[in-house]
PDB file of N, CA and C in Angstrom:
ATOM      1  N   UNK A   1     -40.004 301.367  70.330  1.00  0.00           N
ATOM      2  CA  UNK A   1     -39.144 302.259  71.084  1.00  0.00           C
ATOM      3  C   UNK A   1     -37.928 302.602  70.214  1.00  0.00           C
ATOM      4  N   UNK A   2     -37.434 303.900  70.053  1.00  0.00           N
ATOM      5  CA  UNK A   2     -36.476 304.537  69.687  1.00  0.00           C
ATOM      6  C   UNK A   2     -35.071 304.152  70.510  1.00  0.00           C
ATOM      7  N   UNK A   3     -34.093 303.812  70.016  1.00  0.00           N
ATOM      8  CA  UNK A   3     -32.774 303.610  70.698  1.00  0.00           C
ATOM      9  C   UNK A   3     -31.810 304.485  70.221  1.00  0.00           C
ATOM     10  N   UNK A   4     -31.048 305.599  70.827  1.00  0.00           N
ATOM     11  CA  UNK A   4     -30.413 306.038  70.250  1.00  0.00           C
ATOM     12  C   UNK A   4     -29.255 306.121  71.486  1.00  0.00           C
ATOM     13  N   UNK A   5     -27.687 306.031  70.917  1.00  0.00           N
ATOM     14  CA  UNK A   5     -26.346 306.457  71.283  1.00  0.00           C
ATOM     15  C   UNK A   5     -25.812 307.826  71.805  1.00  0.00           C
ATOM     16  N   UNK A   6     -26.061 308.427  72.695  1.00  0.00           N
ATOM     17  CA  UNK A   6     -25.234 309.396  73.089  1.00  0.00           C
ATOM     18  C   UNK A   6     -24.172 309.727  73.988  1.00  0.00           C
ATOM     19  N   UNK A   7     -23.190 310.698  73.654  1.00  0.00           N
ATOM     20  CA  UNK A   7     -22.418 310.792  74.271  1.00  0.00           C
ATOM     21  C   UNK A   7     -22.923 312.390  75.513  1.00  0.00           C
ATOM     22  N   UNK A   8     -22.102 312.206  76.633  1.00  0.00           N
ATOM     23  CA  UNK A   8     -21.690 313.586  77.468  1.00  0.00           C
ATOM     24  C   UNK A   8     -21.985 314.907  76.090  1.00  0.00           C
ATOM     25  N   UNK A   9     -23.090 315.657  76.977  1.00  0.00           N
ATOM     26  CA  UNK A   9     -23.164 317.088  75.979  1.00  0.00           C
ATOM     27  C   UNK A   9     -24.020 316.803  74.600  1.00  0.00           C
ATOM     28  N   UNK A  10     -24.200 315.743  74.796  1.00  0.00           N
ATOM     29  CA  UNK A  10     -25.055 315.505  73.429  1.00  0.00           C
ATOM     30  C   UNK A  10     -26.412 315.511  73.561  1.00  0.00           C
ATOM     31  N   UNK A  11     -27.571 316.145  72.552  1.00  0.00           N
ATOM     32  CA  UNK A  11     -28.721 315.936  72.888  1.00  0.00           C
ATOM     33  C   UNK A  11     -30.003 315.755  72.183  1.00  0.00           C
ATOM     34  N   UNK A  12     -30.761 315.382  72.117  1.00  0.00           N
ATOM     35  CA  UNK A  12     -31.901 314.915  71.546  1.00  0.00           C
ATOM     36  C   UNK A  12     -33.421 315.771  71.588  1.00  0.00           C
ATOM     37  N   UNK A  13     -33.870 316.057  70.296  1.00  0.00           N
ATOM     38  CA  UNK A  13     -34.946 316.796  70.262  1.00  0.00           C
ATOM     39  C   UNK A  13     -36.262 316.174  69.649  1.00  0.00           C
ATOM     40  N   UNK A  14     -37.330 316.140  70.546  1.00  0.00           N
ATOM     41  CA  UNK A  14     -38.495 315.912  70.688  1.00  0.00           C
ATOM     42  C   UNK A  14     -39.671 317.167  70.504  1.00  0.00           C
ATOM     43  N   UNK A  15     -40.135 316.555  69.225  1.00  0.00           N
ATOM     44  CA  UNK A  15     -41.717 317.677  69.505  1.00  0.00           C
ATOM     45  C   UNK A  15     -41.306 319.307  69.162  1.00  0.00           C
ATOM     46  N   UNK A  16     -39.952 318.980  68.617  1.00  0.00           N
ATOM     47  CA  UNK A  16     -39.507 320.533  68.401  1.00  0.00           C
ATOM     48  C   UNK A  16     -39.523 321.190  69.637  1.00  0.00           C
ATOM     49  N   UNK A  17     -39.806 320.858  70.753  1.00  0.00           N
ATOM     50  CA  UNK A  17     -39.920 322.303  72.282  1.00  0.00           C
ATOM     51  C   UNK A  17     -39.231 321.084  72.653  1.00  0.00           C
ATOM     52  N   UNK A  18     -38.589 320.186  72.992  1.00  0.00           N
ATOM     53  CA  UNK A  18     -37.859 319.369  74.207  1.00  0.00           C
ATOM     54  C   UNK A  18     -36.841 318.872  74.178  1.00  0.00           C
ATOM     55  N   UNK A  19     -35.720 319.213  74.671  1.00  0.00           N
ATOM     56  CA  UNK A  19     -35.078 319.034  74.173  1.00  0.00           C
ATOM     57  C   UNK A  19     -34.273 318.243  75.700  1.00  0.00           C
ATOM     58  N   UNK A  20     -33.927 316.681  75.447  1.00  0.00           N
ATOM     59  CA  UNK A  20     -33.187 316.272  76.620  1.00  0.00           C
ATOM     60  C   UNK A  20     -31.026 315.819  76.144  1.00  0.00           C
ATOM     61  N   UNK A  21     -30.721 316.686  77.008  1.00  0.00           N
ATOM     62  CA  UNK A  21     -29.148 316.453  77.054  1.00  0.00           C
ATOM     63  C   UNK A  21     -28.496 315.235  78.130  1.00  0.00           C
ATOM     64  N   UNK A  22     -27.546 314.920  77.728  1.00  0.00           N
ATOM     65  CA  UNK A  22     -27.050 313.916  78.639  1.00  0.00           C
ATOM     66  C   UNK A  22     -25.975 314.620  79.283  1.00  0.00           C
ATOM     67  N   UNK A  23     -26.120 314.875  80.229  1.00  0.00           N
ATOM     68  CA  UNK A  23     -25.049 315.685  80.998  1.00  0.00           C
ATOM     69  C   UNK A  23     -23.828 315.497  81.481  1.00  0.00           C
ATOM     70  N   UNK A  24     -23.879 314.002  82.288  1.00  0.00           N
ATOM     71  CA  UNK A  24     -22.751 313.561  83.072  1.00  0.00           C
ATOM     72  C   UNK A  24     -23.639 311.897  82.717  1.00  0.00           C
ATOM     73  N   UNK A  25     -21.626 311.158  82.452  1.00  0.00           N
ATOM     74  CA  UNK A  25     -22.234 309.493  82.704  1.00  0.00           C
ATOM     75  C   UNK A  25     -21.035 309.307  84.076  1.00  0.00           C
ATOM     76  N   UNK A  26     -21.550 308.172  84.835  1.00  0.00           N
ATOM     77  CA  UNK A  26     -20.330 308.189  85.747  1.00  0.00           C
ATOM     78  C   UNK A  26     -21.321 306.519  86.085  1.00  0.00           C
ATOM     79  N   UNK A  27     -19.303 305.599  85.730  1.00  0.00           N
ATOM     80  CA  UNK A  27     -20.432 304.235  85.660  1.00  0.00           C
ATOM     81  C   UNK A  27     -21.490 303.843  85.036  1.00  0.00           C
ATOM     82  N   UNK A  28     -22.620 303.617  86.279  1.00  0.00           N
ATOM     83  CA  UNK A  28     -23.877 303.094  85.376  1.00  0.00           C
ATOM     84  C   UNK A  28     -25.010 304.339  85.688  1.00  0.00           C
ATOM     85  N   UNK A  29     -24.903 305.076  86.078  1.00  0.00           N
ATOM     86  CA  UNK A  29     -25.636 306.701  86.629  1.00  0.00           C
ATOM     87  C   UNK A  29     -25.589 307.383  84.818  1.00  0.00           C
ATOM     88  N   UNK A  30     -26.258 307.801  84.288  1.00  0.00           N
ATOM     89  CA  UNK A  30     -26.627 309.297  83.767  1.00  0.00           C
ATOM     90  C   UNK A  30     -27.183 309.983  83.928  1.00  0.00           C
ATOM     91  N   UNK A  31     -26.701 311.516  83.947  1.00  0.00           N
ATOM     92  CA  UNK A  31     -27.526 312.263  84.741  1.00  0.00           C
ATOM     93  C   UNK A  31     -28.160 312.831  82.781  1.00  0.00           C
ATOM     94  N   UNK A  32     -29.229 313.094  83.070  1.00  0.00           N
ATOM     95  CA  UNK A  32     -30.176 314.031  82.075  1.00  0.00           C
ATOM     96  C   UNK A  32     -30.830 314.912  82.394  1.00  0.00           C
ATOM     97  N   UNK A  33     -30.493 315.970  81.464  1.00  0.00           N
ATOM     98  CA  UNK A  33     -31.013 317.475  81.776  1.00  0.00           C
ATOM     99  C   UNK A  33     -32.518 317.402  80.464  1.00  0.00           C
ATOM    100  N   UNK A  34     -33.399 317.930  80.781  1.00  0.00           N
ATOM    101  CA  UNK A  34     -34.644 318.167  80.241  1.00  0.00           C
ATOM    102  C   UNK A  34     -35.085 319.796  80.084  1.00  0.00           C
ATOM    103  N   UNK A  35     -35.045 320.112  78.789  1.00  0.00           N
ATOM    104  CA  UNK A  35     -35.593 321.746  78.501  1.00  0.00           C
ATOM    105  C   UNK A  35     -37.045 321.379  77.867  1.00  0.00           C
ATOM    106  N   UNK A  36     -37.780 322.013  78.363  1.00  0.00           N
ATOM    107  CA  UNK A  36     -39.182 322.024  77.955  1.00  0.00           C
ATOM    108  C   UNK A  36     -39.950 323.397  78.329  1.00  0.00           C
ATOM    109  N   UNK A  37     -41.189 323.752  77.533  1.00  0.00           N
ATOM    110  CA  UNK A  37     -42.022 324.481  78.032  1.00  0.00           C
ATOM    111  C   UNK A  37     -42.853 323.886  79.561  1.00  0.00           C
ATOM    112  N   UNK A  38     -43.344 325.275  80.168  1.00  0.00           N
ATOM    113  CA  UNK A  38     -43.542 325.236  81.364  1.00  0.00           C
ATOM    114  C   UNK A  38     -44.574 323.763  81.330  1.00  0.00           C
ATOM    115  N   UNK A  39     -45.414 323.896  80.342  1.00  0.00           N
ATOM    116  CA  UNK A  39     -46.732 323.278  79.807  1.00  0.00           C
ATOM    117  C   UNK A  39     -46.371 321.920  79.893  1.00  0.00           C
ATOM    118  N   UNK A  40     -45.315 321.524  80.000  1.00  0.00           N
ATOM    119  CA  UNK A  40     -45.041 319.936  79.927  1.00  0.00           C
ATOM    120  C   UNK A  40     -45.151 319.593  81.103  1.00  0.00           C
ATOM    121  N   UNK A  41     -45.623 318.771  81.601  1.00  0.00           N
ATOM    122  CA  UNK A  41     -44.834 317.939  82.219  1.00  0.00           C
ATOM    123  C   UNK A  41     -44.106 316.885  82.672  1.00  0.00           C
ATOM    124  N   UNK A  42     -43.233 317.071  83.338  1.00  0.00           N
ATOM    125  CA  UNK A  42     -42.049 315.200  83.256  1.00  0.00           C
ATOM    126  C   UNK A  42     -41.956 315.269  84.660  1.00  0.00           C
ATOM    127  N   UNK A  43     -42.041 314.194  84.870  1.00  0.00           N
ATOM    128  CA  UNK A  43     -41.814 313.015  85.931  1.00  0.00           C
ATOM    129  C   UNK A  43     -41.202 311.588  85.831  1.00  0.00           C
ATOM    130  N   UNK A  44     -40.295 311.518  86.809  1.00  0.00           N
ATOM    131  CA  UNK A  44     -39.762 310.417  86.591  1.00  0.00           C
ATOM    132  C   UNK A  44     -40.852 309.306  86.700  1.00  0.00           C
ATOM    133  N   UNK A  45     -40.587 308.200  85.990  1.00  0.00           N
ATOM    134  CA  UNK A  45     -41.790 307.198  85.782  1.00  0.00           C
ATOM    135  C   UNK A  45     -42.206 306.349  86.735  1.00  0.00           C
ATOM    136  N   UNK A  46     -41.530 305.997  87.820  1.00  0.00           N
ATOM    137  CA  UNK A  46     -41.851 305.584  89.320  1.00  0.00           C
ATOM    138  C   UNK A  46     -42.669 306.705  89.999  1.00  0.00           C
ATOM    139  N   UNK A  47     -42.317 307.397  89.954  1.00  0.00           N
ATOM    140  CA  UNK A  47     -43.648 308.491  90.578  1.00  0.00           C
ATOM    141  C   UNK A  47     -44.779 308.678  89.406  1.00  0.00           C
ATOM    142  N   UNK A  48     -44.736 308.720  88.354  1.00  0.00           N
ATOM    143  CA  UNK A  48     -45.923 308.961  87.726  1.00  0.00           C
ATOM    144  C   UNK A  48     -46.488 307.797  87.703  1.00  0.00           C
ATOM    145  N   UNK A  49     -46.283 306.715  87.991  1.00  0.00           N
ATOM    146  CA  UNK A  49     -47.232 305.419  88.009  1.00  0.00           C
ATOM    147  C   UNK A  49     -47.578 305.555  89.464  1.00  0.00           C
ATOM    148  N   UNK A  50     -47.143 305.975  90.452  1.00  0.00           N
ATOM    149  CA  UNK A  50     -47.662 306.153  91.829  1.00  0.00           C
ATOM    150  C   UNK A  50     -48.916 307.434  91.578  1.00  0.00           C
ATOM    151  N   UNK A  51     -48.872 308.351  90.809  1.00  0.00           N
ATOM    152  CA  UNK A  51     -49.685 309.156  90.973  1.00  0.00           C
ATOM    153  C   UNK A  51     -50.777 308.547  89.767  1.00  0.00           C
ATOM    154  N   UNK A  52     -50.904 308.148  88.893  1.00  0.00           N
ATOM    155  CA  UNK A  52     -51.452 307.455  88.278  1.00  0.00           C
ATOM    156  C   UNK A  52     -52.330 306.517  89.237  1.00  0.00           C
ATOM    157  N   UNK A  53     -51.822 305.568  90.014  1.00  0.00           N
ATOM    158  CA  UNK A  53     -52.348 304.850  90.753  1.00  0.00           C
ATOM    159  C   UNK A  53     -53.174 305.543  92.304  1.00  0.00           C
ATOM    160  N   UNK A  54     -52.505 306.857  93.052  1.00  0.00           N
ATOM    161  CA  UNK A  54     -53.769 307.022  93.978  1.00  0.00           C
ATOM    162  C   UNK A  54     -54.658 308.279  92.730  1.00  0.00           C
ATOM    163  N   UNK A  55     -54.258 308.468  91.707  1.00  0.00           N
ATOM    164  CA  UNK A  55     -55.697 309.274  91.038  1.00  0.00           C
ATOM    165  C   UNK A  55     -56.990 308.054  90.338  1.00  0.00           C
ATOM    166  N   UNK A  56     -56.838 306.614  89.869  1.00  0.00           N
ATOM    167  CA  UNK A  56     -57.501 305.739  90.131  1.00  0.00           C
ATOM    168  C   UNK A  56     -58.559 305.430  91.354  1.00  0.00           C
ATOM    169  N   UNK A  57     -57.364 305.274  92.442  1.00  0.00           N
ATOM    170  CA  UNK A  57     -58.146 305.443  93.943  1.00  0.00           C
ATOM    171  C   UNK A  57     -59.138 306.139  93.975  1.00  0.00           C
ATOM    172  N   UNK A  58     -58.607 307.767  93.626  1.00  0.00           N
ATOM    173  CA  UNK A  58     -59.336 308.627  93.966  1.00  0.00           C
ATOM    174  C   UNK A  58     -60.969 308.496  93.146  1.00  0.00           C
ATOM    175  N   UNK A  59     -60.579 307.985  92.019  1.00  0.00           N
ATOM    176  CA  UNK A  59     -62.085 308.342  91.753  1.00  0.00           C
ATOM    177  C   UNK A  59     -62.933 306.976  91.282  1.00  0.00           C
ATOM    178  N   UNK A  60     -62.234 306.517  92.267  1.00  0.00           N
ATOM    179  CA  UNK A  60     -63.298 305.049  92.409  1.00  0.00           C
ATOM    180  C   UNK A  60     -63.668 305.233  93.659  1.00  0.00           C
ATOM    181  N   UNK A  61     -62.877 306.150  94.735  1.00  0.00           N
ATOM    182  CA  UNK A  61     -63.701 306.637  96.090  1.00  0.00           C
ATOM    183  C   UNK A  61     -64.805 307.818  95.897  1.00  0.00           C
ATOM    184  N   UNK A  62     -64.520 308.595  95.106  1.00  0.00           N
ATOM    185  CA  UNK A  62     -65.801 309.919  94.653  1.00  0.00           C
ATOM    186  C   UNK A  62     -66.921 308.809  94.006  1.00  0.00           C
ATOM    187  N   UNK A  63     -66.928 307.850  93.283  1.00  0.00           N
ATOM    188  CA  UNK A  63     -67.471 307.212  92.626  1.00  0.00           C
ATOM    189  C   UNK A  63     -68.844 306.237  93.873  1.00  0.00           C
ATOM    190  N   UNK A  64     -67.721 306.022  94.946  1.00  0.00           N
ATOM    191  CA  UNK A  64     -68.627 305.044  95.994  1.00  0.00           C
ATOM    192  C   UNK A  64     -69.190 306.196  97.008  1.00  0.00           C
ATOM    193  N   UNK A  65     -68.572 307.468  96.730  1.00  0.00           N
ATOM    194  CA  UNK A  65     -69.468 308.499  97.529  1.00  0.00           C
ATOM    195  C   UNK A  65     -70.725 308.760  96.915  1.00  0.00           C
ATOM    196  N   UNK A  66     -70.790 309.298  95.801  1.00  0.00           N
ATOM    197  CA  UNK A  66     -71.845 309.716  94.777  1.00  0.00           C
ATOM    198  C   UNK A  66     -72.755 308.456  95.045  1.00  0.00           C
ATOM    199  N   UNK A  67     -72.333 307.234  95.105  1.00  0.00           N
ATOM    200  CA  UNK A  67     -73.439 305.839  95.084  1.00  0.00           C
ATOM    201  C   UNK A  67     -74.196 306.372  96.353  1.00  0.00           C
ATOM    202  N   UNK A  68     -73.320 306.499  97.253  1.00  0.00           N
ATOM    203  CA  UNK A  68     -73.932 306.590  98.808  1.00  0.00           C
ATOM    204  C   UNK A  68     -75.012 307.919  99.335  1.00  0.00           C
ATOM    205  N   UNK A  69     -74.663 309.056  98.134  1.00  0.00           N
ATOM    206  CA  UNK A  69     -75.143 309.944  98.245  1.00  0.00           C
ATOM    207  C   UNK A  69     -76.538 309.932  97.491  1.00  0.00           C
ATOM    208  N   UNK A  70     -76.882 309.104  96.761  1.00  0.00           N
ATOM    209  CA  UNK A  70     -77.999 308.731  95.767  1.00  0.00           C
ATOM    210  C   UNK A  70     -78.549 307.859  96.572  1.00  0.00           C
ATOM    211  N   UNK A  71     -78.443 307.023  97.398  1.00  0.00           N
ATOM    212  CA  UNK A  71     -78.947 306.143  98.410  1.00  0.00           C
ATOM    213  C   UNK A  71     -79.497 306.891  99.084  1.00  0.00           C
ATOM    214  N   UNK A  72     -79.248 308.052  99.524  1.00  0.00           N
ATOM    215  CA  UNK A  72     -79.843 308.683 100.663  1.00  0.00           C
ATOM    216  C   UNK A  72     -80.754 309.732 100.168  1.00  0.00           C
ATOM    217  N   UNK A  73     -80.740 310.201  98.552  1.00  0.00           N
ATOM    218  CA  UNK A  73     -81.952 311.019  98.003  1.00  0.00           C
ATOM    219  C   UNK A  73     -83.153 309.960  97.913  1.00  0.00           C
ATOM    220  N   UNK A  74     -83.042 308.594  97.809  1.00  0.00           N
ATOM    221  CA  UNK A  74     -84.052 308.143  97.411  1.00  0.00           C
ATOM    222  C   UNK A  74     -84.947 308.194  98.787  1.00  0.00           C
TER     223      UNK A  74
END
């Protein structure tokens, strides 16, 4: 992992298209602004491990359908 120091207004470029600024610190809060093409996408990482986790679900349930559906061609 990369560690880097920034201050308010300062910002960091990724991948040449991304570019994230630190906007406001207040306390222990920073707020970060994210410029990217439409094509990206970001999510904060508590929701992308939630969606990560029911798209798992999901296709271990298509998975026990398809079983059930082959049960019934035979």
């Amino acid at each position: 992992m990369l560690a880097l120091a920034r201050k308010a207004n300062e910002s960091i470029i990724i991948n040449n298209n991304v570019e994230v600024t630190i906007l406001e610190i207040k306390g222990d809060q920073v707020k970060v602004g994210i410029k990217a093409p439409k094509s990206v996408s970001i999510y904060r990482k508590e929701l992308y491990l939630q969606i990560q986790e029911t798209n798992k679900e999901s296709a271990q349930n298509i998975e026990s359908i398809e079983a059930i559906d082959e049960m019934f061609k035979k």
